[in-house]
C-alpha atoms as a PDB file:
ATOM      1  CA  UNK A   1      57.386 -11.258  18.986  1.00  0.00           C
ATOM      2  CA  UNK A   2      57.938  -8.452  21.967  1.00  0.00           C
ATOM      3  CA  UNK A   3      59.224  -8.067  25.200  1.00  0.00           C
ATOM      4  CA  UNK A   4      55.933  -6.541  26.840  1.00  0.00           C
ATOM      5  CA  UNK A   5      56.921  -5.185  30.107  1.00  0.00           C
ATOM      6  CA  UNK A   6      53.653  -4.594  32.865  1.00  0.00           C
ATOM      7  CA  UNK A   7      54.452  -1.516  34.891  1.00  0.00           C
ATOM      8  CA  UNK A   8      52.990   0.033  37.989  1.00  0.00           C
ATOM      9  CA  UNK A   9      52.389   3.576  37.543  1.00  0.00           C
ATOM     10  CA  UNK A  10      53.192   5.554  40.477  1.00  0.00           C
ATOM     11  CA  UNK A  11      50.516   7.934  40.549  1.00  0.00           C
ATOM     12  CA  UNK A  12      47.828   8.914  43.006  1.00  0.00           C
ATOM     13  CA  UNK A  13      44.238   8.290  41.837  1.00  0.00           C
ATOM     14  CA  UNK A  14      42.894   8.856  44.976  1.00  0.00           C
ATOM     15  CA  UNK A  15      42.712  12.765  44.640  1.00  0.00           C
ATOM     16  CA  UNK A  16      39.860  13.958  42.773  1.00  0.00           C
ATOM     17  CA  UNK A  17      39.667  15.197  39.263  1.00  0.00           C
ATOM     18  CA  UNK A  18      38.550  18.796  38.505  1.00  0.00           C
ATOM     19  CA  UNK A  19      36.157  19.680  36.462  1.00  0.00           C
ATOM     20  CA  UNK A  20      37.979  20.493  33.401  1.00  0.00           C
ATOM     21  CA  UNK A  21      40.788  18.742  34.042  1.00  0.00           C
ATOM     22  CA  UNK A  22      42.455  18.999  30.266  1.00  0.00           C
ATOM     23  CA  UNK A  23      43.764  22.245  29.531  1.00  0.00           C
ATOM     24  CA  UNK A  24      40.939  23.743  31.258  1.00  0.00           C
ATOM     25  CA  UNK A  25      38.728  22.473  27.919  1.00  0.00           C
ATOM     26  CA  UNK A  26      35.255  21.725  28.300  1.00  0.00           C
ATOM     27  CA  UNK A  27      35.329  19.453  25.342  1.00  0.00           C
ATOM     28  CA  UNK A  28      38.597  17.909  25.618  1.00  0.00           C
ATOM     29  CA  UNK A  29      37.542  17.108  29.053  1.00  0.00           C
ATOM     30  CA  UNK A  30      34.564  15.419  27.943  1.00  0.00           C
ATOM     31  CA  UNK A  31      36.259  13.567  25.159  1.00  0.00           C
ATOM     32  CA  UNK A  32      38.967  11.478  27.272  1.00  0.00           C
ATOM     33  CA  UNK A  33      36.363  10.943  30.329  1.00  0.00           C
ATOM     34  CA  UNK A  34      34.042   8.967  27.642  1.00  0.00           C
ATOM     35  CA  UNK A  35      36.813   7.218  26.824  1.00  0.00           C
ATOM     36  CA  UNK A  36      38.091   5.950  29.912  1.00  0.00           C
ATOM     37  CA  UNK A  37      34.393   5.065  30.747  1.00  0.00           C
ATOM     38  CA  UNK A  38      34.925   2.703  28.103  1.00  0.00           C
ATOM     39  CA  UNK A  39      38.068   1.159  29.076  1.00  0.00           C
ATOM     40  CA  UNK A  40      36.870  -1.259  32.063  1.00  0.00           C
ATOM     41  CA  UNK A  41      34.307  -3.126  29.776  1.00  0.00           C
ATOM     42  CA  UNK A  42      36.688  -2.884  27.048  1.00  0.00           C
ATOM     43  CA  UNK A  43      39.833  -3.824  28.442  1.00  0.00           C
ATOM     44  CA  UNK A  44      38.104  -6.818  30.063  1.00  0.00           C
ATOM     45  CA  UNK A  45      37.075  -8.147  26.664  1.00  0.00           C
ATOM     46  CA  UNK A  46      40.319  -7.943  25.084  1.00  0.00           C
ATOM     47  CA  UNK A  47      41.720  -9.785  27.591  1.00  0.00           C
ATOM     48  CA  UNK A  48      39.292 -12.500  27.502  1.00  0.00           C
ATOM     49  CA  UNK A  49      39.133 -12.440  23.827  1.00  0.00           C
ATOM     50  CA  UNK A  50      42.905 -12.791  23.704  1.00  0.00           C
ATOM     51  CA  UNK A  51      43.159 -15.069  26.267  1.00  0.00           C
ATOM     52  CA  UNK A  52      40.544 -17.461  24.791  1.00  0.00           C
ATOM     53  CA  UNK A  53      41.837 -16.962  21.332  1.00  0.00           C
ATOM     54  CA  UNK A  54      45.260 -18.311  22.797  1.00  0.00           C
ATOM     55  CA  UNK A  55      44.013 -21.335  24.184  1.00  0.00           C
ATOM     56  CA  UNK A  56      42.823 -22.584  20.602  1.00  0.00           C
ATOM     57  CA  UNK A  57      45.821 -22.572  19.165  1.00  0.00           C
ATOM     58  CA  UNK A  58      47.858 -25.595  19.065  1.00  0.00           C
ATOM     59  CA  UNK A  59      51.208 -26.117  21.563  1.00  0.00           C
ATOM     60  CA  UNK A  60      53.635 -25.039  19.059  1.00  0.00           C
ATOM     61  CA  UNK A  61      51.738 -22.054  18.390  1.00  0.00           C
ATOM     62  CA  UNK A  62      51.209 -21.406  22.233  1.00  0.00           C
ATOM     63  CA  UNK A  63      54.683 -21.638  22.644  1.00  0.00           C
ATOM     64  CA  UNK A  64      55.855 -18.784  20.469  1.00  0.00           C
ATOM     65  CA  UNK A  65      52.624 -16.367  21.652  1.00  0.00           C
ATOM     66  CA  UNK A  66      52.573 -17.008  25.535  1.00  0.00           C
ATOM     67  CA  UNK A  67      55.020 -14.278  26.669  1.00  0.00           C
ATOM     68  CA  UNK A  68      53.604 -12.035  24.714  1.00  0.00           C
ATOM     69  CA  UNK A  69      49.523 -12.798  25.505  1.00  0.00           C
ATOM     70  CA  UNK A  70      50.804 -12.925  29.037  1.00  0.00           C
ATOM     71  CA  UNK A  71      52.379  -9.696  28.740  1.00  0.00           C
ATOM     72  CA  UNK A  72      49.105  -7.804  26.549  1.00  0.00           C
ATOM     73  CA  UNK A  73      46.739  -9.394  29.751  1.00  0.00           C
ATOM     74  CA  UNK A  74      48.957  -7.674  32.379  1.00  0.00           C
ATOM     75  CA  UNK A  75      49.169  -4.732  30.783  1.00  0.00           C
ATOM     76  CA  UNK A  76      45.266  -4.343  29.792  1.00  0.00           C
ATOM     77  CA  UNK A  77      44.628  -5.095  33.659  1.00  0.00           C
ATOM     78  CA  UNK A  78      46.012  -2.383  34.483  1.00  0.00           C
ATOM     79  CA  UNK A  79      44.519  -0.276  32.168  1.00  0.00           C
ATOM     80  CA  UNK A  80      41.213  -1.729  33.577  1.00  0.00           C
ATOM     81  CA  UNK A  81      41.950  -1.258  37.078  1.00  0.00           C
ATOM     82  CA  UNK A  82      43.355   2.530  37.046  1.00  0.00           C
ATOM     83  CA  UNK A  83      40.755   3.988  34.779  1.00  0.00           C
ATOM     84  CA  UNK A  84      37.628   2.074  36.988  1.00  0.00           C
ATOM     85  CA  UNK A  85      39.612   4.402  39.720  1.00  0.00           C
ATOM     86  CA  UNK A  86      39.603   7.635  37.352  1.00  0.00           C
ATOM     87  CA  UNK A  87      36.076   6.500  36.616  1.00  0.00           C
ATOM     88  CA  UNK A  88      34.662   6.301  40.850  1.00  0.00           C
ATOM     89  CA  UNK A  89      36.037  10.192  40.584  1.00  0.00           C
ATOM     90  CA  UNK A  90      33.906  11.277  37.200  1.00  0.00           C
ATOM     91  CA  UNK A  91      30.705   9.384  38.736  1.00  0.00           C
ATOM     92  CA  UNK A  92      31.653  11.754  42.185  1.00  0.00           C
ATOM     93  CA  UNK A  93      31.236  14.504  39.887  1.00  0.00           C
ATOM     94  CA  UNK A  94      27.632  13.733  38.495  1.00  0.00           C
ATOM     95  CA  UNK A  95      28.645  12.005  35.191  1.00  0.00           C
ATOM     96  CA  UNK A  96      26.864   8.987  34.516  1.00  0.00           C
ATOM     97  CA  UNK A  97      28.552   6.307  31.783  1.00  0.00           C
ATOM     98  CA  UNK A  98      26.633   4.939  29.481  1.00  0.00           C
ATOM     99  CA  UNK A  99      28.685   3.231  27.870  1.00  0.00           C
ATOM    100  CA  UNK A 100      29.632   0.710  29.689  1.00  0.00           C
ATOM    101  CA  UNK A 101      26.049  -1.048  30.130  1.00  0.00           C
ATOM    102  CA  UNK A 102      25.418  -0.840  26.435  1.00  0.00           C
ATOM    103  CA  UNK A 103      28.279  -1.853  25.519  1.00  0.00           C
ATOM    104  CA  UNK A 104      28.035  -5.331  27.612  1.00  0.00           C
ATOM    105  CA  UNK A 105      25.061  -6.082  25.473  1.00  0.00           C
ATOM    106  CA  UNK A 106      26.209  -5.550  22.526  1.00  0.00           C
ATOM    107  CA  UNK A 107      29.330  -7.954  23.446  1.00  0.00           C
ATOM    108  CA  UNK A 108      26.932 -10.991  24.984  1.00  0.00           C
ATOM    109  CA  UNK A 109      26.348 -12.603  21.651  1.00  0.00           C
ATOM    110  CA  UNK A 110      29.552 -12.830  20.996  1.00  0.00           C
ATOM    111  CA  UNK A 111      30.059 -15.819  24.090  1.00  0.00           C
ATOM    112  CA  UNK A 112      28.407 -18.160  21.909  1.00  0.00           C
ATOM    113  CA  UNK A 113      30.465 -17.652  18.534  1.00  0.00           C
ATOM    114  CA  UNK A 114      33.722 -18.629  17.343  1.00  0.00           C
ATOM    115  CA  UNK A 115      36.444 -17.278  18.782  1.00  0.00           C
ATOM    116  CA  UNK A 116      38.176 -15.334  15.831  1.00  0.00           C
ATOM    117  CA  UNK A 117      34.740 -12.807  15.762  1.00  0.00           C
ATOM    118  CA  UNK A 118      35.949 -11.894  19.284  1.00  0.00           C
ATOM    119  CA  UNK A 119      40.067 -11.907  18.690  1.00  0.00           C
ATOM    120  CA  UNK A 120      38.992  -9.725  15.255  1.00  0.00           C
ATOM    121  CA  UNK A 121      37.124  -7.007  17.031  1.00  0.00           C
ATOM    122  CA  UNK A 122      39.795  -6.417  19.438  1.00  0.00           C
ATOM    123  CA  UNK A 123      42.792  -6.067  16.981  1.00  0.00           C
ATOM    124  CA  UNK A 124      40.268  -3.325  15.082  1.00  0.00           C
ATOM    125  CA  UNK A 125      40.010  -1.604  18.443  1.00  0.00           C
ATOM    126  CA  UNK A 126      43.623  -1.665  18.875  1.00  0.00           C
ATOM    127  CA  UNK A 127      44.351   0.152  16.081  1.00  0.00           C
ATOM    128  CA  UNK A 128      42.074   2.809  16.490  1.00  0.00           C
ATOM    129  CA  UNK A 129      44.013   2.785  20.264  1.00  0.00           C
ATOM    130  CA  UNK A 130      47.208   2.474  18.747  1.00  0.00           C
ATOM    131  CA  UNK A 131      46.379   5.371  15.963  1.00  0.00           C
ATOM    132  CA  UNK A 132      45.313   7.944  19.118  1.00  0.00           C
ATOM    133  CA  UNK A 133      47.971   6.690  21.447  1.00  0.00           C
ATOM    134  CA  UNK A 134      50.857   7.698  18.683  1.00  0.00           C
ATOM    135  CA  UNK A 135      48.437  10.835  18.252  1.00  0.00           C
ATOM    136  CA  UNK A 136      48.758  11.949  21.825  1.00  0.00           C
ATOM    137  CA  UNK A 137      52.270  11.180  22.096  1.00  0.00           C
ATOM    138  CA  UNK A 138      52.896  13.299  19.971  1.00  0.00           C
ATOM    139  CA  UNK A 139      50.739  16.124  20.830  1.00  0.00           C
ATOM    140  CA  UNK A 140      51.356  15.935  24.392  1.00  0.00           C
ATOM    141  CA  UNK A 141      50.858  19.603  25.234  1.00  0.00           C
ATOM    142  CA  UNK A 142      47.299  19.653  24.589  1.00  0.00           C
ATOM    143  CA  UNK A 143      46.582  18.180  27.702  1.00  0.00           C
ATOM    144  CA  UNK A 144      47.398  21.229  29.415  1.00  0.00           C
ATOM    145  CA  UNK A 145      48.974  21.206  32.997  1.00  0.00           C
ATOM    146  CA  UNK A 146      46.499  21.323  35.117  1.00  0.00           C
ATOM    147  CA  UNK A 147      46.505  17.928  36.079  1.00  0.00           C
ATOM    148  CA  UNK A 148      50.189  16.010  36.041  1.00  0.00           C
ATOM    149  CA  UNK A 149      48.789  13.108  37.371  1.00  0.00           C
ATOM    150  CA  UNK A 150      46.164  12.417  34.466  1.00  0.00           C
ATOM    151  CA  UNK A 151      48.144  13.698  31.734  1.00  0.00           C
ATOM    152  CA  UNK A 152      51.090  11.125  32.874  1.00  0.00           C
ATOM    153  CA  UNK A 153      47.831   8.189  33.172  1.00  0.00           C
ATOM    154  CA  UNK A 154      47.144   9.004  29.376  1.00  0.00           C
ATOM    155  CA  UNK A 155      50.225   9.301  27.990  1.00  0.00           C
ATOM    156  CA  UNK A 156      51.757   5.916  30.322  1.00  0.00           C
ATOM    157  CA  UNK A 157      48.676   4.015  28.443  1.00  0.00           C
ATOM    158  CA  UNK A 158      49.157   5.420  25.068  1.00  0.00           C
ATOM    159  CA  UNK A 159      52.669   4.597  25.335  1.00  0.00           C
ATOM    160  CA  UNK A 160      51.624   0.687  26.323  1.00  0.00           C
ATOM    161  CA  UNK A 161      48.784   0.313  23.629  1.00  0.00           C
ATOM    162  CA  UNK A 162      51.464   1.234  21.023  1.00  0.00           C
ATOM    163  CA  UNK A 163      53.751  -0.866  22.462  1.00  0.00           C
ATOM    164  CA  UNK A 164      51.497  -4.018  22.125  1.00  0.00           C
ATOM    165  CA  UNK A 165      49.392  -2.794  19.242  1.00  0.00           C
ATOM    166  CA  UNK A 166      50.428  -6.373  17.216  1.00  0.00           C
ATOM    167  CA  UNK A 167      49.155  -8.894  19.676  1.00  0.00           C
ATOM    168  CA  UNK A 168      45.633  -9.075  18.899  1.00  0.00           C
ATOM    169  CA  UNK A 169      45.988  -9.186  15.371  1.00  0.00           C
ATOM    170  CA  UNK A 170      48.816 -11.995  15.345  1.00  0.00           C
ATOM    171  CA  UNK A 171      46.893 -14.185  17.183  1.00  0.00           C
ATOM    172  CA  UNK A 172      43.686 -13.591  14.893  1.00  0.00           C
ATOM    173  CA  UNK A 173      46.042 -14.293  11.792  1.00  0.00           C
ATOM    174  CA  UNK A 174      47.461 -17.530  13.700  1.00  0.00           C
ATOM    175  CA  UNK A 175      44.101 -19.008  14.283  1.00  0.00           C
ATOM    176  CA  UNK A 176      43.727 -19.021  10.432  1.00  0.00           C
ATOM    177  CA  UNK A 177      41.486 -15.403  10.326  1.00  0.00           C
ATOM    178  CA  UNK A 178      41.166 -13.946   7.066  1.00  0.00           C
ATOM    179  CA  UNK A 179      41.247 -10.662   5.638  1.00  0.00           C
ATOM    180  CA  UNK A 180      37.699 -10.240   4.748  1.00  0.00           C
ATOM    181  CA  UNK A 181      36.256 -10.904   8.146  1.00  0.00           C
ATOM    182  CA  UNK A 182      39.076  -9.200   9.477  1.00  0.00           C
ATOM    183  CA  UNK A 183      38.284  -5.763   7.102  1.00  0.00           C
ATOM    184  CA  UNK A 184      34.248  -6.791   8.238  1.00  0.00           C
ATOM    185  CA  UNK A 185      35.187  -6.338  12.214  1.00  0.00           C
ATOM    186  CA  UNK A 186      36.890  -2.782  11.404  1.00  0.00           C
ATOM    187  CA  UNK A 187      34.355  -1.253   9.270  1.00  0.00           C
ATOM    188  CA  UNK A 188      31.667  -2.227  11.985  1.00  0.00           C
ATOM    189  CA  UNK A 189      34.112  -1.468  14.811  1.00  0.00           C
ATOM    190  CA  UNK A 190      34.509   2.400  13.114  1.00  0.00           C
ATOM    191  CA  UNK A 191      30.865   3.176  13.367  1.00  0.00           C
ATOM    192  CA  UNK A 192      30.010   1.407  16.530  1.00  0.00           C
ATOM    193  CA  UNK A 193      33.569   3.012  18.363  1.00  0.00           C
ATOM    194  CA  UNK A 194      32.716   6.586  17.090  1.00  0.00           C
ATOM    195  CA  UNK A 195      28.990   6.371  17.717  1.00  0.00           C
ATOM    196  CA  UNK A 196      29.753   5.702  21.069  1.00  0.00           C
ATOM    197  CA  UNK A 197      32.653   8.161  21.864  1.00  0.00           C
ATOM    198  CA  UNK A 198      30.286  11.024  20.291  1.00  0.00           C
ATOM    199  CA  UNK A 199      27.241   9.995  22.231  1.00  0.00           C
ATOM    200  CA  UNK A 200      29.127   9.389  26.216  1.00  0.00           C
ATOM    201  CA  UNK A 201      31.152  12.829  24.849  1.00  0.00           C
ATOM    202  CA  UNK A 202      27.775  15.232  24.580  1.00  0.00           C
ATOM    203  CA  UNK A 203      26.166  13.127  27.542  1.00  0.00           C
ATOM    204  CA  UNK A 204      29.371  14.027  29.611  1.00  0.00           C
ATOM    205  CA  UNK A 205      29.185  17.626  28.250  1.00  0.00           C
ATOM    206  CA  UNK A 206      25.343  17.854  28.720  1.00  0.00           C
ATOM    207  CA  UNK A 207      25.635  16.766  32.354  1.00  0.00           C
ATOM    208  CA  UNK A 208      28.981  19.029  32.819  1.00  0.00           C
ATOM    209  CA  UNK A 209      26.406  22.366  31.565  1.00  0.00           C
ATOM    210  CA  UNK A 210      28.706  23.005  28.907  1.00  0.00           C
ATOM    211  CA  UNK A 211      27.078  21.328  25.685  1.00  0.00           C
ATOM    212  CA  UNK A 212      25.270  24.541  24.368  1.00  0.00           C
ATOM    213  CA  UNK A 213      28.139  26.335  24.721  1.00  0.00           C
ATOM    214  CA  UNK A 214      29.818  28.204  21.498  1.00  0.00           C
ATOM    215  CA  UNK A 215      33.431  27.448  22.751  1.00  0.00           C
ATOM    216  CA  UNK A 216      32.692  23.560  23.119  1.00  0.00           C
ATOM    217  CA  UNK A 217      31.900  23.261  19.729  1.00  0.00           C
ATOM    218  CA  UNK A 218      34.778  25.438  18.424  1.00  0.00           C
ATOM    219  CA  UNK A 219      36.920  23.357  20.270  1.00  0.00           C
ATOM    220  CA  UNK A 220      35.609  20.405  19.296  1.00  0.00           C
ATOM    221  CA  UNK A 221      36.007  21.657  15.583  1.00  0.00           C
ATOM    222  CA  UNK A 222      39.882  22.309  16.050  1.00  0.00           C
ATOM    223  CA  UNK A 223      40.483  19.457  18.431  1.00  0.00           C
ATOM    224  CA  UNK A 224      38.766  16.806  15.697  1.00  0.00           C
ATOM    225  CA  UNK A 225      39.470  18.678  12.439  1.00  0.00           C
ATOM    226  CA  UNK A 226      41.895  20.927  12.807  1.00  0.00           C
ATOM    227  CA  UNK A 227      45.504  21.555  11.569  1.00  0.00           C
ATOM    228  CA  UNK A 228      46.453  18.985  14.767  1.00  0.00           C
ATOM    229  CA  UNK A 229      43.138  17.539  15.020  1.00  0.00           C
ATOM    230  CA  UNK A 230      42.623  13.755  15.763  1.00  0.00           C
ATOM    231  CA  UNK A 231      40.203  13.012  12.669  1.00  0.00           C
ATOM    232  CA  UNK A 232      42.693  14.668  10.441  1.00  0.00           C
ATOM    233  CA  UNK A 233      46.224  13.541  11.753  1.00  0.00           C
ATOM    234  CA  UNK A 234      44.621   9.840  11.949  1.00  0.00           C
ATOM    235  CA  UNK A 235      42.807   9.034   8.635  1.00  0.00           C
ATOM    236  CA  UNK A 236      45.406   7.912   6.475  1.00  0.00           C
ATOM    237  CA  UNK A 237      47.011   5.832   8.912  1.00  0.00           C
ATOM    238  CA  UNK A 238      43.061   4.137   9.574  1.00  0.00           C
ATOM    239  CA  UNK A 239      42.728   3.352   6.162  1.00  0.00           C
ATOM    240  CA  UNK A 240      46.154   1.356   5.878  1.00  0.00           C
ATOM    241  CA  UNK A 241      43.862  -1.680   7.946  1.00  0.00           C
ATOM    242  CA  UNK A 242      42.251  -2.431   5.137  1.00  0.00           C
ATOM    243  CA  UNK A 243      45.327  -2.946   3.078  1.00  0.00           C
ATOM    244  CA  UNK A 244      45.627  -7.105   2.836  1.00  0.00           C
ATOM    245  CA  UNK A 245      49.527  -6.878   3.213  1.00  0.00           C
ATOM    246  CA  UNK A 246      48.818  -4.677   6.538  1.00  0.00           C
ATOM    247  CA  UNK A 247      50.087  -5.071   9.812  1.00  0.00           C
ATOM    248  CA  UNK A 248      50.439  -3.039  12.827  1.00  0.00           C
ATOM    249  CA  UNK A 249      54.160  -3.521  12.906  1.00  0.00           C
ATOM    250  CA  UNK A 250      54.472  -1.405   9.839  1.00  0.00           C
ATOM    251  CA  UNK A 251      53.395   2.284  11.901  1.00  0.00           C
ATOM    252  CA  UNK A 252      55.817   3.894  13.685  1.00  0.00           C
ATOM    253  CA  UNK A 253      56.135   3.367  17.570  1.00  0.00           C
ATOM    254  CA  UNK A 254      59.164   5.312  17.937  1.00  0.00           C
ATOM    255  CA  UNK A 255      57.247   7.985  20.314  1.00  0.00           C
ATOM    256  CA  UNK A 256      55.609   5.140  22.228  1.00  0.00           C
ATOM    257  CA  UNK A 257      59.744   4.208  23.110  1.00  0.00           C
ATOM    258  CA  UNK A 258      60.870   7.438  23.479  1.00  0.00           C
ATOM    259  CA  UNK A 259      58.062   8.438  26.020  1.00  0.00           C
ATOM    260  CA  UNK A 260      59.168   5.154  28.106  1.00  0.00           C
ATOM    261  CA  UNK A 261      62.750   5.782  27.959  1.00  0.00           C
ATOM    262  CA  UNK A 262      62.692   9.385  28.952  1.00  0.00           C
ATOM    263  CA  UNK A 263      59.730   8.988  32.103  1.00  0.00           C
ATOM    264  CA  UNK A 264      60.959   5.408  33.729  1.00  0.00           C
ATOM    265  CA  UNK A 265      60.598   7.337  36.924  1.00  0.00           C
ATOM    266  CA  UNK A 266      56.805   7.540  36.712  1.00  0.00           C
ATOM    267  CA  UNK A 267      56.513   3.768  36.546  1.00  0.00           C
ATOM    268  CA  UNK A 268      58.351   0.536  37.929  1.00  0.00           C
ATOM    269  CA  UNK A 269      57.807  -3.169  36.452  1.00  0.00           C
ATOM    270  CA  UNK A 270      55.500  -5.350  38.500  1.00  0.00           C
ATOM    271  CA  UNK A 271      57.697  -7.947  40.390  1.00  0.00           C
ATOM    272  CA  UNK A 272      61.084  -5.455  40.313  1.00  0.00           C
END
């Protein structure tokens, strides 16, 4: 069990957001905007997959998760609520998310079915956030400093998905999920999680005028592939979910405490 704190960040999400906001980057920019168009839908699912997922276990059960599913839905919330903010400012700026819409689709079936389908594809989403919030922890610096404000909002929410990277998945494995549906939900969560990042990234890019661009696509090449790219950095540690003696617990979170150690001035916890 953890000790999930819920913080208010104390940053100012009314200003707009430039252009190229991340290191000046075209296709960096493009790549966090389609993810935070994600986050709103996203986040709200979690929650209510968690949540629901909670209320089928039995008291004893309850008992031992309810800090800690208490904690996860405070902290997704505010996820939720800051990036539908970042998101007003990217719609300002002529980007359109598709994303979202398609994504609620895709999700409606799952009302219907049991609950461990819907607790199963959030812990697989975790870990892919939990893999690229240790990732950007740890490479920081390539969010430039043009904008203080958003590189804080990224790393602040990297540093919180690490932090509760377990929950999901220990309340799957307490309502009596199993490996194989659980190895299922990732393998269908992978295609369906980079399908849509790639497709909201060139739609953002397309919009933005850059997409045809030479240096979009070499950046994209290094960003993804290179020496500190995402694709490469994060493989191995994607592949351990399939492992039947995995659990999130078992990657290192040691930058997601350092990061909220050295910048509690950004953030206070809600009812200080």
């Amino acid at each position: 069990m953890t000790d999930l704190v819920v913080r208010r960040l104390l940053v100012d999400m009314e200003q707009p957001i430039a252009r190229h906001w991340c290191a000046g980057d075209a296709f960096r920019t493009a790549l966090f905007n389609a993810l935070s168009m994600s986050f709103p839908v996203g986040e709200q699912f979690f929650i209510d997959a968690v949540r629901n997922g909670f209320k089928e276990l039995p008291p004893e059960k309850q008992a031992l998760f309810q800090k800690d599913v208490q904690g996860f839905i405070g902290q997704e919330a505010t996820h939720r609520r800051l990036h539908s903010l970042y998101n007003a400012h990217l719609e300002k700026l002529g980007l359109v998310n598709e994303w979202a819409p398609r994504a609620q689709e895709r999700l409606k079936p799952l009302e219907t079915v049991d609950v461990r389908h819907a607790v199963a594809i959030t812990a697989a989403n975790e870990h892919f956030t939990a893999l690229m919030a240790d990732w950007m922890l740890h490479n920081a610096d390539l969010f430039g400093d043009q904008d203080e404000r958003l590189k804080t909002l990224w790393l602040w929410h990297s540093a919180e998905e690490s932090e509760h990277k377990s929950i999901a998945f220990d309340v799957y494995v307490a309502l009596g999920g199993n490996h194989e549906w659980r190895v299922q939900w990732m393998k269908r969560v992978t295609w369906i999680f980079l399908g849509d990042t790639l497709r909201q990234t060139i739609a953002n890019l397309r919009r933005d005028g850059t997409l045809w661009k030479w240096g979009t696509w070499t950046s994209a090449f290094s960003y993804l592939f290179g020496k500190r790219g995402i694709v490469r950095q994060n493989y191995k540690a994607w592949r351990e979910y399939f492992r039947p003696d995995f659990h999130p617990s078992q990657q290192d979170s040691t930058a997601s405490e350092r990061w909220l150690k050295e910048h509690s001035a950004v953030f206070v916890p809600v009812g200080a």
